[in-house]
C-alpha atoms as a PDB file:
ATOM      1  CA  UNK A   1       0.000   0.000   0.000  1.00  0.00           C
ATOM      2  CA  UNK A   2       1.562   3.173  -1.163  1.00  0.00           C
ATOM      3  CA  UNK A   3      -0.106   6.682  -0.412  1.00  0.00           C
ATOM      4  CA  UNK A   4       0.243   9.266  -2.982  1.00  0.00           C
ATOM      5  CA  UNK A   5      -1.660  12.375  -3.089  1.00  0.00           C
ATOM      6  CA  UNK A   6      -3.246  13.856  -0.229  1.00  0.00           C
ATOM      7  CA  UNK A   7      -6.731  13.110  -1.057  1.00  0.00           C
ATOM      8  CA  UNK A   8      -6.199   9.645  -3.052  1.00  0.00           C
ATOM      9  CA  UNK A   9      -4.203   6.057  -2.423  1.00  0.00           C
ATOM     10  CA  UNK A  10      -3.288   4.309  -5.041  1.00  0.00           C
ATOM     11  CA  UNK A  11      -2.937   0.680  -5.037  1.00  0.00           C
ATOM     12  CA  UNK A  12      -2.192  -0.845  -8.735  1.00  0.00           C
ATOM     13  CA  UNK A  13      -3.901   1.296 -11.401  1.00  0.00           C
ATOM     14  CA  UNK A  14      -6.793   1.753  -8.671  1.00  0.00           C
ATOM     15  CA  UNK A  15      -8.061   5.340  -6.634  1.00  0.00           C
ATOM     16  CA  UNK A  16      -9.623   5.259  -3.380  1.00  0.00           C
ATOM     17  CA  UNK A  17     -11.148   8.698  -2.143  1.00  0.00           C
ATOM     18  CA  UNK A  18     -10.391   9.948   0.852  1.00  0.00           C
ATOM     19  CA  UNK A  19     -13.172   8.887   3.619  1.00  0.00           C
ATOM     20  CA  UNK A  20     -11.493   4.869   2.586  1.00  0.00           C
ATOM     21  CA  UNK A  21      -8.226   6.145   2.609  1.00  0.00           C
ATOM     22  CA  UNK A  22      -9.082   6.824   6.324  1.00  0.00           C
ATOM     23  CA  UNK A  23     -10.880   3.865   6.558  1.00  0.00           C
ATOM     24  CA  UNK A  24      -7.659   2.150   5.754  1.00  0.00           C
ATOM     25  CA  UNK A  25      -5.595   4.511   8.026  1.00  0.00           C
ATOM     26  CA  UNK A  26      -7.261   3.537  11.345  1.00  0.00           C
ATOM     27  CA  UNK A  27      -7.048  -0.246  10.368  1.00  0.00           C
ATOM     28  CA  UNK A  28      -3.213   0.114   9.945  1.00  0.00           C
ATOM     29  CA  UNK A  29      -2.713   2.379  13.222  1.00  0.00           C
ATOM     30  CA  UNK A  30      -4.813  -0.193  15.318  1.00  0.00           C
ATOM     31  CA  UNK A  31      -2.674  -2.831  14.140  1.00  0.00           C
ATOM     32  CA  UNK A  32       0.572  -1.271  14.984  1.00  0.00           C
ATOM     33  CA  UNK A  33      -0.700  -0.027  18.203  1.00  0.00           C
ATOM     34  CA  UNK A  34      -1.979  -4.201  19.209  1.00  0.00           C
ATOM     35  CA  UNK A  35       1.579  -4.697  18.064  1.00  0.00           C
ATOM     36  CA  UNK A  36       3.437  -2.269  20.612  1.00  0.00           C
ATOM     37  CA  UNK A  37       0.498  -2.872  23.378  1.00  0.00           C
ATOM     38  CA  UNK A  38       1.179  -7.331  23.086  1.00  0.00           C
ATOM     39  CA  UNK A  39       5.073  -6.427  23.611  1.00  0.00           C
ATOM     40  CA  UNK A  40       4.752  -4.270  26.628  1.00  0.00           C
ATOM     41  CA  UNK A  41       2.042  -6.659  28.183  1.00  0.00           C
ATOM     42  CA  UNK A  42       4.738  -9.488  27.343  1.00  0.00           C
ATOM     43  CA  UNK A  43       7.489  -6.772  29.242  1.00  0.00           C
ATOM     44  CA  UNK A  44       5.098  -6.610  32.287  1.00  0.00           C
ATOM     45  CA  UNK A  45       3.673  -9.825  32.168  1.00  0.00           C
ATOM     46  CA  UNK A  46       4.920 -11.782  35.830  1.00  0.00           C
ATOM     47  CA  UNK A  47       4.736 -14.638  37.406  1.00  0.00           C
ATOM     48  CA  UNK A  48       3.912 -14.596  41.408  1.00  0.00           C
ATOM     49  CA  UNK A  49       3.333 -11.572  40.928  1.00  0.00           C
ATOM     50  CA  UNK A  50       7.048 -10.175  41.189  1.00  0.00           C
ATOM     51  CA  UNK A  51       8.760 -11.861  38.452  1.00  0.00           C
ATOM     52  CA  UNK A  52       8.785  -9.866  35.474  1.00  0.00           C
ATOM     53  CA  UNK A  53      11.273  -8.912  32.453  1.00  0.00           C
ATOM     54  CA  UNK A  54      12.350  -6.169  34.398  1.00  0.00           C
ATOM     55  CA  UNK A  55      12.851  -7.966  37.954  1.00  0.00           C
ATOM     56  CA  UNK A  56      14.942 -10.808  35.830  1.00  0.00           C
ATOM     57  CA  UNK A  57      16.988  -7.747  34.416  1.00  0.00           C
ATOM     58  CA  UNK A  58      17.602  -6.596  37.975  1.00  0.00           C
ATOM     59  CA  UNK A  59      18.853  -9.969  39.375  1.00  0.00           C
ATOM     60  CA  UNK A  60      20.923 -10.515  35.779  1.00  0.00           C
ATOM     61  CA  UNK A  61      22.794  -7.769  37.229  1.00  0.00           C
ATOM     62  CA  UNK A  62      23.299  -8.737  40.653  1.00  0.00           C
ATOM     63  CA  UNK A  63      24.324 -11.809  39.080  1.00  0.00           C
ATOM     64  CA  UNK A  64      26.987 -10.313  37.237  1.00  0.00           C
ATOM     65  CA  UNK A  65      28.294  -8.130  39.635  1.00  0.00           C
ATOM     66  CA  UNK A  66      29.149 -11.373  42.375  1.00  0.00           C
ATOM     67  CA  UNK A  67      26.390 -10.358  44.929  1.00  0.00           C
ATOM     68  CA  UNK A  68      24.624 -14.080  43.937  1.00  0.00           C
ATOM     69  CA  UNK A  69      25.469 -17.400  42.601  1.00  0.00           C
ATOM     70  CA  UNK A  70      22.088 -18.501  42.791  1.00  0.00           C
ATOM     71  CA  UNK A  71      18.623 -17.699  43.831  1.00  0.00           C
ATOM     72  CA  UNK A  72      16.471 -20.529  45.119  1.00  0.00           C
ATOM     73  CA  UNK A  73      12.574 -21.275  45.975  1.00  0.00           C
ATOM     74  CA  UNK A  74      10.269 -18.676  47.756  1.00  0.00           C
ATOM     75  CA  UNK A  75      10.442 -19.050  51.611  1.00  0.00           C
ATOM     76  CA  UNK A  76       7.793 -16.320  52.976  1.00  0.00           C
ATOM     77  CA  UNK A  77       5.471 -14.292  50.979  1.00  0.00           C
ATOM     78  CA  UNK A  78       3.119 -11.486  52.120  1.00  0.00           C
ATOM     79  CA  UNK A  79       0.578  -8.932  50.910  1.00  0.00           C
ATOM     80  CA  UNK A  80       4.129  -6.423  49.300  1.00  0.00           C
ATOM     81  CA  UNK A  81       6.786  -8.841  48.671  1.00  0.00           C
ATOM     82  CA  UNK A  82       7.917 -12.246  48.345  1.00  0.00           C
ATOM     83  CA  UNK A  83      11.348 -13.345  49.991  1.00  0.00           C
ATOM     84  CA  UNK A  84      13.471 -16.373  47.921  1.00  0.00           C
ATOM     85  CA  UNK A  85      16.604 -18.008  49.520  1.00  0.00           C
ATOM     86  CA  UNK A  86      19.647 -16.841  47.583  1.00  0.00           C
ATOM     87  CA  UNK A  87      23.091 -18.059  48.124  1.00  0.00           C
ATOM     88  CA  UNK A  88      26.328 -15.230  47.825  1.00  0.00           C
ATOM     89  CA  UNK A  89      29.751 -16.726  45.085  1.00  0.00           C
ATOM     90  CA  UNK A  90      31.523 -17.004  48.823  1.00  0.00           C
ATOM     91  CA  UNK A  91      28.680 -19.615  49.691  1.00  0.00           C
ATOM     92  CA  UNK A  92      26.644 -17.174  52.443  1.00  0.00           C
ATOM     93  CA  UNK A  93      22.883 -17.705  52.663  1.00  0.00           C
ATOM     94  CA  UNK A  94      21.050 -14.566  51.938  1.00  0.00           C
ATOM     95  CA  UNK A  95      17.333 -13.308  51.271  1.00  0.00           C
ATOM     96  CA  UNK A  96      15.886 -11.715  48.483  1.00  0.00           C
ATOM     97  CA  UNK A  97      12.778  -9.459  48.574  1.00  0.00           C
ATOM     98  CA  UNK A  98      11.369  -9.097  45.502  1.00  0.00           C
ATOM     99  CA  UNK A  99       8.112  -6.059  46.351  1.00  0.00           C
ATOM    100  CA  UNK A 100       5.200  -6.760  44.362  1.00  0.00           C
ATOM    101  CA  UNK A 101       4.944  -4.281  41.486  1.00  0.00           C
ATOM    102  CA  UNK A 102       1.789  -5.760  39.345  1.00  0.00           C
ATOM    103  CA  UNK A 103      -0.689  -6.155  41.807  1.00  0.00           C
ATOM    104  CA  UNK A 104      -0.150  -3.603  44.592  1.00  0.00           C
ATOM    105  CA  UNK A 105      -2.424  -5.481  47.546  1.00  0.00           C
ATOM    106  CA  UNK A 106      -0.609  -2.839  50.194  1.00  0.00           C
ATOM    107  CA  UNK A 107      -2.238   0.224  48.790  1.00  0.00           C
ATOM    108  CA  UNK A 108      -1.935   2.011  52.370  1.00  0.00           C
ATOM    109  CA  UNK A 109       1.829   3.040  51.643  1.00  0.00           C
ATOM    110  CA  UNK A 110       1.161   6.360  51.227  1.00  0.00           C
ATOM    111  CA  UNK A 111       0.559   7.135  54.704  1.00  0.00           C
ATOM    112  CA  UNK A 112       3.763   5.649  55.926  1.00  0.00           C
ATOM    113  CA  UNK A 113       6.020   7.689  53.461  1.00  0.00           C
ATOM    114  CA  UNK A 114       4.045  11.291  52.955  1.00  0.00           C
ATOM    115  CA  UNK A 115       5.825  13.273  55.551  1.00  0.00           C
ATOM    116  CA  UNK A 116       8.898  11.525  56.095  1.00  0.00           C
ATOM    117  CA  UNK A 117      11.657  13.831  55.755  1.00  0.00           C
ATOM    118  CA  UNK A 118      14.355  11.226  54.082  1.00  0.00           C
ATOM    119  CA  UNK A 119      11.461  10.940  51.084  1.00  0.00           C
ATOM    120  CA  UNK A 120      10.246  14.405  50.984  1.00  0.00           C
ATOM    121  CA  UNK A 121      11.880  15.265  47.291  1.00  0.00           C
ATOM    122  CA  UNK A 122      11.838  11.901  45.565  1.00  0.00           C
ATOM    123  CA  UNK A 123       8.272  10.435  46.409  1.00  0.00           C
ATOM    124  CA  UNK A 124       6.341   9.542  43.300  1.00  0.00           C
ATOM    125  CA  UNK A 125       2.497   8.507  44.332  1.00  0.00           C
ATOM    126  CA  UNK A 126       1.191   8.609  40.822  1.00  0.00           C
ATOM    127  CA  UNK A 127       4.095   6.008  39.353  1.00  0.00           C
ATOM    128  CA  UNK A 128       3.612   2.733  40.944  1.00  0.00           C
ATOM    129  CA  UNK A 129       7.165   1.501  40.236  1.00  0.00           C
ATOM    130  CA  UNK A 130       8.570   4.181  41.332  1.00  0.00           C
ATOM    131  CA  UNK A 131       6.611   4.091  44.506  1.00  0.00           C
ATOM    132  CA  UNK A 132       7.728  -0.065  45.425  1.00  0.00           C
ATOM    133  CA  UNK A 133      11.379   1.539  44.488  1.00  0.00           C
ATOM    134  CA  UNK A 134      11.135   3.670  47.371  1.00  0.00           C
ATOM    135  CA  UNK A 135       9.812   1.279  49.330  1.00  0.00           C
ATOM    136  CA  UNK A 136      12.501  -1.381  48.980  1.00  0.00           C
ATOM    137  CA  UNK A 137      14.530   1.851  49.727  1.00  0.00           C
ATOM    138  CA  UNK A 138      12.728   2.711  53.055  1.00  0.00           C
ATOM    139  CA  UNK A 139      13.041  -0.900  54.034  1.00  0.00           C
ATOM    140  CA  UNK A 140      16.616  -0.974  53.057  1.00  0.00           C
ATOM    141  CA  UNK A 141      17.548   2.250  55.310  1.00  0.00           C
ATOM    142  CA  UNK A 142      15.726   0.958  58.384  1.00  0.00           C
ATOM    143  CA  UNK A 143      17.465  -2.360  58.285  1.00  0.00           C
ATOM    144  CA  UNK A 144      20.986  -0.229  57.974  1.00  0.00           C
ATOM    145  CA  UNK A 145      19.917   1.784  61.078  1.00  0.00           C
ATOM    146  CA  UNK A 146      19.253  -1.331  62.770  1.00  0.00           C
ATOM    147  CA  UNK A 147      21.944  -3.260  62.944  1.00  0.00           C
ATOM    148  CA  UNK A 148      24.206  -0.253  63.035  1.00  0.00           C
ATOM    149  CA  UNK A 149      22.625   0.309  66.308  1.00  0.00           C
ATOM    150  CA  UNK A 150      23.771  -3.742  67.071  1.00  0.00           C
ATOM    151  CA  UNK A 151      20.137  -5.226  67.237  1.00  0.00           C
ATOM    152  CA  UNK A 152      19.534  -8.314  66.060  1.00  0.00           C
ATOM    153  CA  UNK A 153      18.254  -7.482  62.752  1.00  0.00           C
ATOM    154  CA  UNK A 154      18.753  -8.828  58.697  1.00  0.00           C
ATOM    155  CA  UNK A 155      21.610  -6.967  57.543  1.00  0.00           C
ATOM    156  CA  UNK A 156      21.126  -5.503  54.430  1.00  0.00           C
ATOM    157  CA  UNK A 157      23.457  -6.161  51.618  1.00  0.00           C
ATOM    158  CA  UNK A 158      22.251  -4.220  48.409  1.00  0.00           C
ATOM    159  CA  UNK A 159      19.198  -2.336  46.923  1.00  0.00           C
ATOM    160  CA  UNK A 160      18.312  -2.068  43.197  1.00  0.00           C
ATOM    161  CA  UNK A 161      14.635  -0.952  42.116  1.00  0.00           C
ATOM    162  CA  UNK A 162      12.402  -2.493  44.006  1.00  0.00           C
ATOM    163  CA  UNK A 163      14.853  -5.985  44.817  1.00  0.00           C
ATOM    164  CA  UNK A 164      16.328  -5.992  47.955  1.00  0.00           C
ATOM    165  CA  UNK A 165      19.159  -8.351  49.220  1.00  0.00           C
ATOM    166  CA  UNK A 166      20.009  -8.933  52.581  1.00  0.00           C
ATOM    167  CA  UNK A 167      21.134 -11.698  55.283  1.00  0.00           C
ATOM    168  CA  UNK A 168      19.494 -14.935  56.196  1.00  0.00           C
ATOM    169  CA  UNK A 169      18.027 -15.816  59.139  1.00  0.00           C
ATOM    170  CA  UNK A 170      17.583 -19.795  59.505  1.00  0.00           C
ATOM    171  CA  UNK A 171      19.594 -23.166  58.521  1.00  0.00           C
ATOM    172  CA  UNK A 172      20.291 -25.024  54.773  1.00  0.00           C
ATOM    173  CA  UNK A 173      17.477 -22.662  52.842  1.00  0.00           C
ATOM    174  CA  UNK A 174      14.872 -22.859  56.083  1.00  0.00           C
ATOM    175  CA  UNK A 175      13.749 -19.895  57.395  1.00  0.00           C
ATOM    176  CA  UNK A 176      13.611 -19.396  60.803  1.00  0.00           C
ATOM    177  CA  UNK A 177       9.900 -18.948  62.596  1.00  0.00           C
ATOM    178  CA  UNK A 178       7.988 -15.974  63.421  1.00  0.00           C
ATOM    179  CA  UNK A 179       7.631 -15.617  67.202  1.00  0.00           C
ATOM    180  CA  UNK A 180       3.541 -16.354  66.478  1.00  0.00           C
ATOM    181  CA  UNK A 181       4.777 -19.441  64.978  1.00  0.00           C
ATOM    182  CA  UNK A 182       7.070 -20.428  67.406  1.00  0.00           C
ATOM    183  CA  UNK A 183       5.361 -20.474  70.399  1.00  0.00           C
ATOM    184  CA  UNK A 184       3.384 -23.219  69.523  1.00  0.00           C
ATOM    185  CA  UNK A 185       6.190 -24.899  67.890  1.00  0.00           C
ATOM    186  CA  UNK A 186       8.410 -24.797  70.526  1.00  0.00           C
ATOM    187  CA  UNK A 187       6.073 -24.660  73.368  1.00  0.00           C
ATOM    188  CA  UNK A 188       7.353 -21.705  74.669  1.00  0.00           C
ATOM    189  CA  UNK A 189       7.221 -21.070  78.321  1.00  0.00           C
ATOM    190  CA  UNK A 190       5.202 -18.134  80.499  1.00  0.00           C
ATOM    191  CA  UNK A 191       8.484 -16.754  81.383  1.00  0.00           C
ATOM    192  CA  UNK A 192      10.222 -17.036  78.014  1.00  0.00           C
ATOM    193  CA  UNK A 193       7.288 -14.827  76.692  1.00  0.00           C
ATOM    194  CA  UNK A 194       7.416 -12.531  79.464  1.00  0.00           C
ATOM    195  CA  UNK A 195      11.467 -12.247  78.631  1.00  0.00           C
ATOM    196  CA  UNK A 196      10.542 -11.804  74.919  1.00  0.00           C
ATOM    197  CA  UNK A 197       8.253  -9.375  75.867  1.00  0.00           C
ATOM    198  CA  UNK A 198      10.517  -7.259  77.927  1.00  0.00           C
ATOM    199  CA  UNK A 199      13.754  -7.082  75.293  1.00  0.00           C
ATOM    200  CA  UNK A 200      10.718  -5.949  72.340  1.00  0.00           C
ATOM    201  CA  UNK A 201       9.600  -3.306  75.041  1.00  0.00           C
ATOM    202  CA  UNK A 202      13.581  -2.572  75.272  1.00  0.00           C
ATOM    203  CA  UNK A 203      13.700  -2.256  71.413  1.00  0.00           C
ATOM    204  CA  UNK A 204      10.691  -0.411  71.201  1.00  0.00           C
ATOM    205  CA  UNK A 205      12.150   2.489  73.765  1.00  0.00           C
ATOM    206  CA  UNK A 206      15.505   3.339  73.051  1.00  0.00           C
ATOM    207  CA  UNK A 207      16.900   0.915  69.876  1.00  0.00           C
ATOM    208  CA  UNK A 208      18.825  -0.492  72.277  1.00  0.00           C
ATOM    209  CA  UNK A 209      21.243  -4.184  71.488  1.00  0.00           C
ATOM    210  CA  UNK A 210      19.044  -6.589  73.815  1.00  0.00           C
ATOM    211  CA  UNK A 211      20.672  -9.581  75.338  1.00  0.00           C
ATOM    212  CA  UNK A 212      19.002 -12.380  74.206  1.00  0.00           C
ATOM    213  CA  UNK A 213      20.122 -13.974  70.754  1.00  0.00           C
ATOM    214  CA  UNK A 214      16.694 -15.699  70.633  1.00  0.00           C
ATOM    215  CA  UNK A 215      14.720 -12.607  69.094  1.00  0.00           C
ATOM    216  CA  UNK A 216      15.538 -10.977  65.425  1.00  0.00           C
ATOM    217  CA  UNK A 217      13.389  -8.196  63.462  1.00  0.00           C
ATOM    218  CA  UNK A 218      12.606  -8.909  60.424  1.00  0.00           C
ATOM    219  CA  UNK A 219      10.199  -6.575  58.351  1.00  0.00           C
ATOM    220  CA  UNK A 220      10.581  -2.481  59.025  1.00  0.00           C
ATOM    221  CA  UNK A 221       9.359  -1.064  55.346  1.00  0.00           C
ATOM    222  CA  UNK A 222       6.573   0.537  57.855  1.00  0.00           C
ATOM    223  CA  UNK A 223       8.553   2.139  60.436  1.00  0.00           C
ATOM    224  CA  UNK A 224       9.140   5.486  60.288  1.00  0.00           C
ATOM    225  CA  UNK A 225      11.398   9.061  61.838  1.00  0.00           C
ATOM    226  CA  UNK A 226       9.861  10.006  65.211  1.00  0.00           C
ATOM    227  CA  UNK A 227       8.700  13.074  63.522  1.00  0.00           C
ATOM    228  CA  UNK A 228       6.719  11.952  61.519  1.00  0.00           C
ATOM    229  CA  UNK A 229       3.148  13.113  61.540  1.00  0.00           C
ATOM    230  CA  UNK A 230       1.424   9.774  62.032  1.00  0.00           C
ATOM    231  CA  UNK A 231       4.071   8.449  64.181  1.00  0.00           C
ATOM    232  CA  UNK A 232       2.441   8.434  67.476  1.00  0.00           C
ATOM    233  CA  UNK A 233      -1.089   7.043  65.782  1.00  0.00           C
ATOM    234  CA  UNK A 234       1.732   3.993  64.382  1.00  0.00           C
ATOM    235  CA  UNK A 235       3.166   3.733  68.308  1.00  0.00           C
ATOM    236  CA  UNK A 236      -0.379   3.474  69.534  1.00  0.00           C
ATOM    237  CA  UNK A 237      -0.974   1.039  67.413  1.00  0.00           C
ATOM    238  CA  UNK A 238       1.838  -1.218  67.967  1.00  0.00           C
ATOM    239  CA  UNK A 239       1.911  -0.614  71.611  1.00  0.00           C
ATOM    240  CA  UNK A 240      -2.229  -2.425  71.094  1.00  0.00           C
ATOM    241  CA  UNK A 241      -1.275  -5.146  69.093  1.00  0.00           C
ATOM    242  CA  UNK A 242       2.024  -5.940  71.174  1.00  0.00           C
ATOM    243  CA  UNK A 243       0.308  -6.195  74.105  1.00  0.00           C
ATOM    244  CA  UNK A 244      -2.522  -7.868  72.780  1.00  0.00           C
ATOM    245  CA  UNK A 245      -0.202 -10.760  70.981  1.00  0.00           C
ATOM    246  CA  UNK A 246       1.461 -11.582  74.464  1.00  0.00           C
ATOM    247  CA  UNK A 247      -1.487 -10.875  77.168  1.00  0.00           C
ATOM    248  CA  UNK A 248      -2.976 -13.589  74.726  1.00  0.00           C
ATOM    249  CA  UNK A 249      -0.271 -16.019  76.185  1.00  0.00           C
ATOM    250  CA  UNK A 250      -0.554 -14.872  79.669  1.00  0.00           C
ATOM    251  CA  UNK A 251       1.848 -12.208  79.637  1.00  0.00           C
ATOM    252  CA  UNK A 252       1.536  -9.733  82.226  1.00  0.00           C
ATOM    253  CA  UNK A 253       1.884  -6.641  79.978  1.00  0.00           C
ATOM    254  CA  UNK A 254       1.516  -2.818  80.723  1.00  0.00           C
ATOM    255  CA  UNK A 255      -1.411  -1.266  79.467  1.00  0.00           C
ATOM    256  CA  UNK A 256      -0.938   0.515  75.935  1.00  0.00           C
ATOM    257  CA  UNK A 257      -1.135   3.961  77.843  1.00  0.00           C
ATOM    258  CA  UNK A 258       1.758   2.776  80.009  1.00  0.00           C
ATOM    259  CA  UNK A 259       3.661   1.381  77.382  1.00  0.00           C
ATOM    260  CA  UNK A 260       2.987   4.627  75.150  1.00  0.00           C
ATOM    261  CA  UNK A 261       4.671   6.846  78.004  1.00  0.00           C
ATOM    262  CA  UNK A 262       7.289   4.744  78.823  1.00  0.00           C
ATOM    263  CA  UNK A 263       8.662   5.026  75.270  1.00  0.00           C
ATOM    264  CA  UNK A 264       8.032   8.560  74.710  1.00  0.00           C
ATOM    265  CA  UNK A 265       9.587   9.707  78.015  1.00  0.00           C
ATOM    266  CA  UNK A 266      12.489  12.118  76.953  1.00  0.00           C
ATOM    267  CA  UNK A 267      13.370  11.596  80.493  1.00  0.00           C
ATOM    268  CA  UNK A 268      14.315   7.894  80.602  1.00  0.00           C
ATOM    269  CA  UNK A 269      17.697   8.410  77.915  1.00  0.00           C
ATOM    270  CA  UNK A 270      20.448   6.994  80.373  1.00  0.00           C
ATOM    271  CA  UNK A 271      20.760   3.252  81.105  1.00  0.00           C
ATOM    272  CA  UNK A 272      20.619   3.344  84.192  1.00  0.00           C
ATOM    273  CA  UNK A 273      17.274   5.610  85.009  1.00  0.00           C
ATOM    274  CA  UNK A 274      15.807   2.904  82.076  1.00  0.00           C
ATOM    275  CA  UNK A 275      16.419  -0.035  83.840  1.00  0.00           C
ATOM    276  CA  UNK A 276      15.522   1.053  86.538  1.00  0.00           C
ATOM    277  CA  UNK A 277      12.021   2.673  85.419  1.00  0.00           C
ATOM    278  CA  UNK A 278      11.336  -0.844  83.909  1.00  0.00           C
ATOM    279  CA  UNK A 279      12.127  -2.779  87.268  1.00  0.00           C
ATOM    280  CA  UNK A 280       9.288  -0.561  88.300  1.00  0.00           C
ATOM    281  CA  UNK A 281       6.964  -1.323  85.720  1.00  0.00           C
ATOM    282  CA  UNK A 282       7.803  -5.375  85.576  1.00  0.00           C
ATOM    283  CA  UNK A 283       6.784  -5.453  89.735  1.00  0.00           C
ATOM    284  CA  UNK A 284       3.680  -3.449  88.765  1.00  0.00           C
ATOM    285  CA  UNK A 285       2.768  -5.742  86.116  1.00  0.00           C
ATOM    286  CA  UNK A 286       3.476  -8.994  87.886  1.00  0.00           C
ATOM    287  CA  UNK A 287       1.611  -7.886  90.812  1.00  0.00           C
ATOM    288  CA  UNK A 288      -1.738  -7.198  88.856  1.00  0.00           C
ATOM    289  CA  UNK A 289      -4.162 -10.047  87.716  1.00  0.00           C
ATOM    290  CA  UNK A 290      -5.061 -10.848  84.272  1.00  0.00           C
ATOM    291  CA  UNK A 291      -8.594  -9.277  84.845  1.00  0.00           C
ATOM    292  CA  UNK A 292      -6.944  -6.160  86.015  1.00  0.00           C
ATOM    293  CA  UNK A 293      -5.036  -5.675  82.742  1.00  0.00           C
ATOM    294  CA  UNK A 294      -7.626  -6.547  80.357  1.00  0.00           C
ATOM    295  CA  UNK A 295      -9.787  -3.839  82.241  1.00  0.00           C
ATOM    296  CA  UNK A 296      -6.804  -1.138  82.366  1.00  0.00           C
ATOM    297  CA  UNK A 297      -6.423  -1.747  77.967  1.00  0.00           C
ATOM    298  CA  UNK A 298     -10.138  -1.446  77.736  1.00  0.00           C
ATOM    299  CA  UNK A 299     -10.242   1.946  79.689  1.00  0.00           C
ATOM    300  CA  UNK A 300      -6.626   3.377  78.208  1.00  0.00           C
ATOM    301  CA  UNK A 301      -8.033   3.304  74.881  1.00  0.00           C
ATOM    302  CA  UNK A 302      -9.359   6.772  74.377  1.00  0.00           C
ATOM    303  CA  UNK A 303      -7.410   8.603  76.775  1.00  0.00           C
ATOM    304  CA  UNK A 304      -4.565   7.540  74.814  1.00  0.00           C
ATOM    305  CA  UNK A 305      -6.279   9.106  71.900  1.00  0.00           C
ATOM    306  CA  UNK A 306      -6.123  11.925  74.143  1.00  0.00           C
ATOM    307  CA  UNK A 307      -2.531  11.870  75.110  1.00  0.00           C
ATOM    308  CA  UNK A 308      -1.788  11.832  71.278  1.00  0.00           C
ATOM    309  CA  UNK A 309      -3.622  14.449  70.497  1.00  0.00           C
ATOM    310  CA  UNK A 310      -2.232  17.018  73.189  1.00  0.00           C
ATOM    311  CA  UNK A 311       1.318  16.135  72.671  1.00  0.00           C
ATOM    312  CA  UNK A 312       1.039  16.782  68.935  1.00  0.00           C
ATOM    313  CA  UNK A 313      -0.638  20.074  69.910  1.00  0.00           C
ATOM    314  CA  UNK A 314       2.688  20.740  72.731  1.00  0.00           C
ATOM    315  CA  UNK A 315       5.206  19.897  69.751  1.00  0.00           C
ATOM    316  CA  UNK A 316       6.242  23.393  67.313  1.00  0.00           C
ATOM    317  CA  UNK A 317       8.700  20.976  65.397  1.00  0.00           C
ATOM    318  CA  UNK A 318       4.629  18.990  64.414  1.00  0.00           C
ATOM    319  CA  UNK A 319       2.946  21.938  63.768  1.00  0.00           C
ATOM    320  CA  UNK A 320       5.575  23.015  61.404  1.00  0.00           C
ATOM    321  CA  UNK A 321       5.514  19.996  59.674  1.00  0.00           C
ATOM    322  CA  UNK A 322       1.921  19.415  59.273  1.00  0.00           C
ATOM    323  CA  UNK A 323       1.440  23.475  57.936  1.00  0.00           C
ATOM    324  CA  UNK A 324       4.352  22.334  55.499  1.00  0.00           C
END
């Protein structure tokens, strides 16, 4: 098909007017548009949802570079990522998050980024890539800070797009349980709750290297700067479900009013005041009854709302950043 003159094709000896020339026109531009459309679906096409052209590309490179050897089966998978075992050239088990970039089931990210000031120039909420990029990148900083600061946490290795590499925690390609896994597997005791319990309080407070080798963090593309301006809403939150997960178990816990001051308490910074203060708290807590502390969550609930709500109010640095 050759066009000629602007108001005529010519095919042969034969001349079409113009309203079939157009006819024709539309045919051929659909066709080349199916044509580009099929290749990028092929491009983004993935399988569990995280393993697409451009994910392969990624791990091609890491491949190259001597960060892997090989990359094995998935061990864990949640609603943003799924984690594979991996294995380094020098023969050093290691995780890989791959973040979910085709189906984004963790639509909620937006409140955990918005605000941060690490994020504040290179957040992209209408590019879904872009967004899981930062995300891996958030996760990958928070990891960094924590086992700079000597707690038991993976150690990241390396961050690319939205692929994040970083130690493993378990034996020969098995991951090691989740604490709600583990205490039925292991039949864990009253008191080796109640010690867990204490060294996540520990964590919680002051990012402080706990004693016990038993208990690792895995998981902190949530957590955010302190001045954030949902932060205290997330610490209210946690402090609930915390305290919920062990007083489950029997755990004498503090209320999440009690647990909510004890972390935020500028005055507690020295190790010795903090141990201390908690010596206080664990003799108050052992020497109430179950009943007691179910009855002290279910009346701290709104006055913690409270509490929130007036020290946001008492913080210029907050109001600054919520105006901004």
């Amino acid at each position: 098909m050759v066009r000629s003159l602007p108001g005529t094709l010519s095919k042969g000896t034969q001349t079409l007017p113009r309203s079939i020339i157009k006819g024709f026109e539309a045919v051929e531009d659909k066709i080349q548009a199916n044509r580009f459309r099929e290749k990028d679906k092929a491009d983004r096409a993935t399988h569990q949802q995280v393993l697409d052209r451009r994910t392969y590309l990624v791990l091609l490179k890491l491949f190259k570079n001597g960060l892997l050897r090989e990359v094995n089966e998935c061990v864990s998978t949640d609603k943003e990522a799924n984690v594979h075992h991996a294995m380094s050239p020098e023969g050093r088990e290691l995780a890989v998050k791959l973040y979910k970039t085709s189906i984004l089931i963790f639509k909620d990210r937006d409140r955990y980024v918005t605000g941060e000031f690490r994020f504040r120039n290179d957040y992209a909420r209408s590019n879904p890539r872009k967004m899981v990029s930062m995300w891996a990148e958030k996760e990958y900083r928070n990891l960094l800070r924590l086992s700079q600061a000597g707690i038991h946490a993976l150690v990241p290795r390396t961050q690319r797009q939205h692929v994040l590499v970083m130690d493993f925690v378990g034996d020969d390609g098995n991951a090691a349980s989740r604490l709600k896994n583990t205490v039925g597997q292991y039949q864990l005791t009253k008191e080796q709750l109640t010690r867990i319990y204490w060294d996540t309080v520990d964590i919680m407070k002051k990012c402080t290297k706990i004693a016990t080798e038993e208990l690792w963090v895995i998981g902190v593309s949530q957590s955010v700067e302190h001045d954030h301006p949902h932060s205290l809403e997330f610490l209210r939150r946690d402090a609930d479900i915390i305290n919920k997960f062990f007083r489950n178990y029997g755990v004498h816990t503090l209320s999440a009013r009690e647990l909510f001051d004890y972390i935020v308490d500028a005055g507690l910074a020295s190790l010795e005041k903090r141990a201390a203060h908690v010596e206080k708290l664990r003799e108050m807590c052992e020497g109430r009854s179950m009943t007691d502390i179910r009855l002290s969550t279910n009346t701290t609930s709104s006055t913690l709302v409270n509490a929130i709500k007036a020290r946001l109010m008492e913080s210029p640095e907050r109001r600054i950043l919520n105006r901004k």
